[in-house]
N, C-alpha and C. Protein backbone atom coordinates (compact mmCIF):
# COMPACT_ATOMS: atom_id res chain seq x y z
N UNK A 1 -8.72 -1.63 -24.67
CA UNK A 1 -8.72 -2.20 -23.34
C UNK A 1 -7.29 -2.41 -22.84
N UNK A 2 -6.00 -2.46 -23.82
CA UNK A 2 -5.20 -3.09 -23.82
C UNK A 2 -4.39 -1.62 -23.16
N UNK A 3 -4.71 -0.53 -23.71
CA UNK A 3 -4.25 0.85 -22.96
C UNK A 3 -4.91 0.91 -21.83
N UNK A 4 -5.76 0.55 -21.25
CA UNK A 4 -6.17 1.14 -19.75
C UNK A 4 -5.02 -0.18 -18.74
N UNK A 5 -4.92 -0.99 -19.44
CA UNK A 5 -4.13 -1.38 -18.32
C UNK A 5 -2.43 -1.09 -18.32
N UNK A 6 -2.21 -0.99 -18.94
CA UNK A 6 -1.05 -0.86 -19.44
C UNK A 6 -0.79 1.09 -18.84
N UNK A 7 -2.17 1.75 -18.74
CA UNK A 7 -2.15 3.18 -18.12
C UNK A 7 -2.04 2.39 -16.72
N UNK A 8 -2.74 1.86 -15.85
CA UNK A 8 -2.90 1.41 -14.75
C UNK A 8 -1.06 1.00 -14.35
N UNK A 9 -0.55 0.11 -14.74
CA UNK A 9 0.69 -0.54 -14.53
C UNK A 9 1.80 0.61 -14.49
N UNK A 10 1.79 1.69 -15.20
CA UNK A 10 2.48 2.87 -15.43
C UNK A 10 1.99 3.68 -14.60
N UNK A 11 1.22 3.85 -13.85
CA UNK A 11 0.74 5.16 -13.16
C UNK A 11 1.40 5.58 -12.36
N UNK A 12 2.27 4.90 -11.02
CA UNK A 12 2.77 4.95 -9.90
C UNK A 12 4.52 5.33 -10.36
N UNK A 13 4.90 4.66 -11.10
CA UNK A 13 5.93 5.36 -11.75
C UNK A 13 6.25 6.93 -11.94
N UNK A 14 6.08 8.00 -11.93
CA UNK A 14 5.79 9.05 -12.28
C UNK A 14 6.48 9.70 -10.76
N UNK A 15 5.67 8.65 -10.04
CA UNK A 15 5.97 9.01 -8.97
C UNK A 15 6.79 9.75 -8.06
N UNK A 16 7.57 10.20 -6.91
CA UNK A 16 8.61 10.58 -6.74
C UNK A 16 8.79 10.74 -4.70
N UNK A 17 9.09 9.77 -4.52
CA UNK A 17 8.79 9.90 -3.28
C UNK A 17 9.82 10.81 -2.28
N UNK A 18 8.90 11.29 -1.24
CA UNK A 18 9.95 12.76 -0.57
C UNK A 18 10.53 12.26 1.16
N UNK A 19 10.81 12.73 1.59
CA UNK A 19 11.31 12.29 2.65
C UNK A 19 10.08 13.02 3.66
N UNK A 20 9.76 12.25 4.81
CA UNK A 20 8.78 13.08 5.53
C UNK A 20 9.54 14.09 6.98
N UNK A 21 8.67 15.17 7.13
CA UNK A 21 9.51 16.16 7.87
C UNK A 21 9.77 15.53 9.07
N UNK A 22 10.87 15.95 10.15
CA UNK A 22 10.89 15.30 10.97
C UNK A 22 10.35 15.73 12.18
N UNK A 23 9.78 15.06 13.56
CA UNK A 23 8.50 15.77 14.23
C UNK A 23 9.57 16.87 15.26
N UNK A 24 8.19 17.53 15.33
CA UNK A 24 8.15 18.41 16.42
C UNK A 24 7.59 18.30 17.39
N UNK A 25 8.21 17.75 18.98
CA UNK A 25 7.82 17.93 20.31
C UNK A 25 7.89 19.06 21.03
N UNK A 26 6.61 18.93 21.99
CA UNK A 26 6.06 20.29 22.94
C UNK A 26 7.25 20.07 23.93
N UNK A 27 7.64 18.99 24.04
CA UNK A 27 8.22 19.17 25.45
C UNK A 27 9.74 18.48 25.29
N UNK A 28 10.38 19.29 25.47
CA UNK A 28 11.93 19.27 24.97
C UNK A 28 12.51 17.72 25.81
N UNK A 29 12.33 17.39 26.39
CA UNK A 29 13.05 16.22 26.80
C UNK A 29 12.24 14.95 26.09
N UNK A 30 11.04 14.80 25.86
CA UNK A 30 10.75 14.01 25.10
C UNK A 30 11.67 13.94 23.35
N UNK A 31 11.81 15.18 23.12
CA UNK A 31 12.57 15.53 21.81
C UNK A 31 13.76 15.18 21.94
N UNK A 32 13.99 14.77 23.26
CA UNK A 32 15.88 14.42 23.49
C UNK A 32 16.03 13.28 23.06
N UNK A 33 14.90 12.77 23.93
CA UNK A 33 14.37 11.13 24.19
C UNK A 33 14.71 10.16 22.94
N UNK A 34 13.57 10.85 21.95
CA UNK A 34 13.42 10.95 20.65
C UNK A 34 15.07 10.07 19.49
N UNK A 35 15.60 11.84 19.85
CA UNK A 35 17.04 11.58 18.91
C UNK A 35 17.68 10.89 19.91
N UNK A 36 18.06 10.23 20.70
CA UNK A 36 18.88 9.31 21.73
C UNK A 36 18.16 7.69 21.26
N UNK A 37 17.04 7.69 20.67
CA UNK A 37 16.48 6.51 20.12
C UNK A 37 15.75 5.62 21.21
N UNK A 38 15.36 6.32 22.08
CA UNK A 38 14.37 6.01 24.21
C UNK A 38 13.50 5.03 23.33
N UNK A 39 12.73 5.95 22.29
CA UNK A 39 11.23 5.14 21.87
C UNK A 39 11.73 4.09 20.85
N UNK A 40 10.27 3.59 20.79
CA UNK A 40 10.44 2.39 19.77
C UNK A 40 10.62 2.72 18.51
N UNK A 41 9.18 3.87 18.40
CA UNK A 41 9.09 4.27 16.77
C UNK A 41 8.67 5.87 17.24
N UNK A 42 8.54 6.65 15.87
CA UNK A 42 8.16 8.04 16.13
C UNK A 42 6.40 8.22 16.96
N UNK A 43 5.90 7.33 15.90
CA UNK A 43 4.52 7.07 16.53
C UNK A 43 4.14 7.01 18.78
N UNK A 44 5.24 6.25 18.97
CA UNK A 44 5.18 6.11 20.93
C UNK A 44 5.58 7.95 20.94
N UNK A 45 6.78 8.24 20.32
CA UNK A 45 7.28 9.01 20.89
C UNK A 45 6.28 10.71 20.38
N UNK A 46 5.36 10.36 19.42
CA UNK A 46 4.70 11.44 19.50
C UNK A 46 3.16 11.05 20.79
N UNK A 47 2.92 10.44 21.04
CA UNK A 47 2.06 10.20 21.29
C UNK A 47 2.70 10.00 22.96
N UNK A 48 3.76 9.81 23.47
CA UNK A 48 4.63 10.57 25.13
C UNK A 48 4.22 11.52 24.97
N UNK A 49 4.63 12.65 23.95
CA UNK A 49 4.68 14.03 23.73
C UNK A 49 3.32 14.59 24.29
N UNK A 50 1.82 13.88 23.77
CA UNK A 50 1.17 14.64 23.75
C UNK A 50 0.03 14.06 25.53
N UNK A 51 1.09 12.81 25.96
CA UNK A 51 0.11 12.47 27.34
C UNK A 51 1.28 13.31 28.14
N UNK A 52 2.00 13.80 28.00
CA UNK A 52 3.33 14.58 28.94
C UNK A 52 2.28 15.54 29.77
N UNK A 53 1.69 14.85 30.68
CA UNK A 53 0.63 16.04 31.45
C UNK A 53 1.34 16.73 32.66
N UNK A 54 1.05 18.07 33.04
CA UNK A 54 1.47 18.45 34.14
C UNK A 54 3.23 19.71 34.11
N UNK A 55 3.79 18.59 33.18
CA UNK A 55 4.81 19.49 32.59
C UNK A 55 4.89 20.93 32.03
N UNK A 56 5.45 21.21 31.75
CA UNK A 56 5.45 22.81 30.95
C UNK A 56 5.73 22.64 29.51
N UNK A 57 5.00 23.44 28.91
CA UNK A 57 4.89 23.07 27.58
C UNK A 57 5.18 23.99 26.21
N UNK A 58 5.87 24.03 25.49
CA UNK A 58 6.91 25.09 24.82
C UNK A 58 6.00 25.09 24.01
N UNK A 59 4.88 25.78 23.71
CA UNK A 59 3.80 25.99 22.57
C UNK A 59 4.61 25.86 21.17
N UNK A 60 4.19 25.43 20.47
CA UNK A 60 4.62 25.16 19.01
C UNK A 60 4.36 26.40 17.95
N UNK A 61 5.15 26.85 16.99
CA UNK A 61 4.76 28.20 16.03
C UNK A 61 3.98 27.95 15.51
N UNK A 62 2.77 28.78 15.63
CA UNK A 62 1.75 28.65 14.69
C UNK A 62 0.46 27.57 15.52
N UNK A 63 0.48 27.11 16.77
CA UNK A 63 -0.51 26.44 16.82
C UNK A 63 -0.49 26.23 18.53
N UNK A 64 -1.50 25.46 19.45
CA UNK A 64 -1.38 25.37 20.23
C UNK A 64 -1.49 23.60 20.40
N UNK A 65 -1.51 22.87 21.86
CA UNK A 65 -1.81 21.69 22.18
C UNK A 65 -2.78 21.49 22.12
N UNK A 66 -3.17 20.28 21.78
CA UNK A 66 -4.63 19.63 21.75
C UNK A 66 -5.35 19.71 23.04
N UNK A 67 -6.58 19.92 23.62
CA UNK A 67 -7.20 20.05 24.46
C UNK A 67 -8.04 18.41 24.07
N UNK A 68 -7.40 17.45 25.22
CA UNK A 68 -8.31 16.04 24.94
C UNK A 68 -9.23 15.57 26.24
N UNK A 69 -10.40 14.82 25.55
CA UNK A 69 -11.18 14.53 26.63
C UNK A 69 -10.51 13.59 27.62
N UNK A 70 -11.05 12.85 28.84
CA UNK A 70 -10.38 11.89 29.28
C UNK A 70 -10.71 10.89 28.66
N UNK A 71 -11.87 10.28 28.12
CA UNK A 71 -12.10 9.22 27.18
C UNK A 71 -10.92 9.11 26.34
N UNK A 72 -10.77 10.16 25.49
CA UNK A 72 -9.33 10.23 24.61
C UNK A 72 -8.30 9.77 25.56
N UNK A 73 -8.14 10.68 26.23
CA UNK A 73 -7.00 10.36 26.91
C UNK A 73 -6.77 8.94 27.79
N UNK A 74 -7.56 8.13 27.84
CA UNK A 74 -7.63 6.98 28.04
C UNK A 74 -7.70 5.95 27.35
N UNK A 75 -7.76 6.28 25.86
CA UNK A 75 -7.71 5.80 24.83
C UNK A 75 -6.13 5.72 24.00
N UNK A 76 -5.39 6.59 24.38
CA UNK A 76 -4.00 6.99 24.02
C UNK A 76 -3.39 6.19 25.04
N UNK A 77 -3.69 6.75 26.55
CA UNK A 77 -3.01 5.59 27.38
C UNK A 77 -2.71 4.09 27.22
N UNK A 78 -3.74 4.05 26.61
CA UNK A 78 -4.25 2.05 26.59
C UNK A 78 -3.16 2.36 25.05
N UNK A 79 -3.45 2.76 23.81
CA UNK A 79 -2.24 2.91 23.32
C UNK A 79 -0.70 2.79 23.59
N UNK A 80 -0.44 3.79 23.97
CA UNK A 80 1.12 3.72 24.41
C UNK A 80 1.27 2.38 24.97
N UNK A 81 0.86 2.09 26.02
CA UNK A 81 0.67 0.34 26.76
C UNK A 81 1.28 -0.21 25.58
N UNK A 82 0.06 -0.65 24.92
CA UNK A 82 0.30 -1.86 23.53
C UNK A 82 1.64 -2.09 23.17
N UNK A 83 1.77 -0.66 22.59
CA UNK A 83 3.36 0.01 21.60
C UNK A 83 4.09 -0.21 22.51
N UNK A 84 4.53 0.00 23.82
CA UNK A 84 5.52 -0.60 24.32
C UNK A 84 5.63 -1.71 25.14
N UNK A 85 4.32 -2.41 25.06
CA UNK A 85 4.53 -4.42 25.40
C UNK A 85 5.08 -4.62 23.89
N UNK A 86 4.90 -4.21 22.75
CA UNK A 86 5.55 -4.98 21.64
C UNK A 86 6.63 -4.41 21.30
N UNK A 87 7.16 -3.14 22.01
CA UNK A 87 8.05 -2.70 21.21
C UNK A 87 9.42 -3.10 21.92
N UNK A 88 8.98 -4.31 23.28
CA UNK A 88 10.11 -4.31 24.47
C UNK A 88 9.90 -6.07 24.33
């Protein structure tokens, strides 16, 4: 019994933590925005990226933009809100 915990307490060790990639925006001035430090956290500033409606939009390699309902998209709105009453 005295090895399963003693496996448990050791497990996470092993570990090796990596750095996460850094994002990619559709729409180049949000990406300016971004590295100039505009947003609060990456989270607002991906989530500008993807209500950036109307704009022109530099398709990404390998994939296209999300096609969202307005429910969603009213759901992200009320988002962003939140994130930047707390982030100001």
């Amino acid at each position: 019994m005295s090895q399963d915990t003693s496996h448990h307490q050791n497990q996470g060790r092993d570990q090796v933590p990596i750095a996460a990639l850094p994002p990619v925006f559709a729409h180049v001035d949000i990406a300016e925005h971004y590295q100039q430090g505009r947003f609060s956290s990456r989270l607002e500033a991906e989530l500008a990226d993807i209500l950036c409606n109307g704009q022109p939009v530099e398709e990404p390699e390998g994939g296209r933009p999300i096609a969202l309902t307005d429910e969603a998209l009213s759901v992200l709105h009320s988002l962003i809100r939140t994130l930047q009453s707390k982030g100001r």
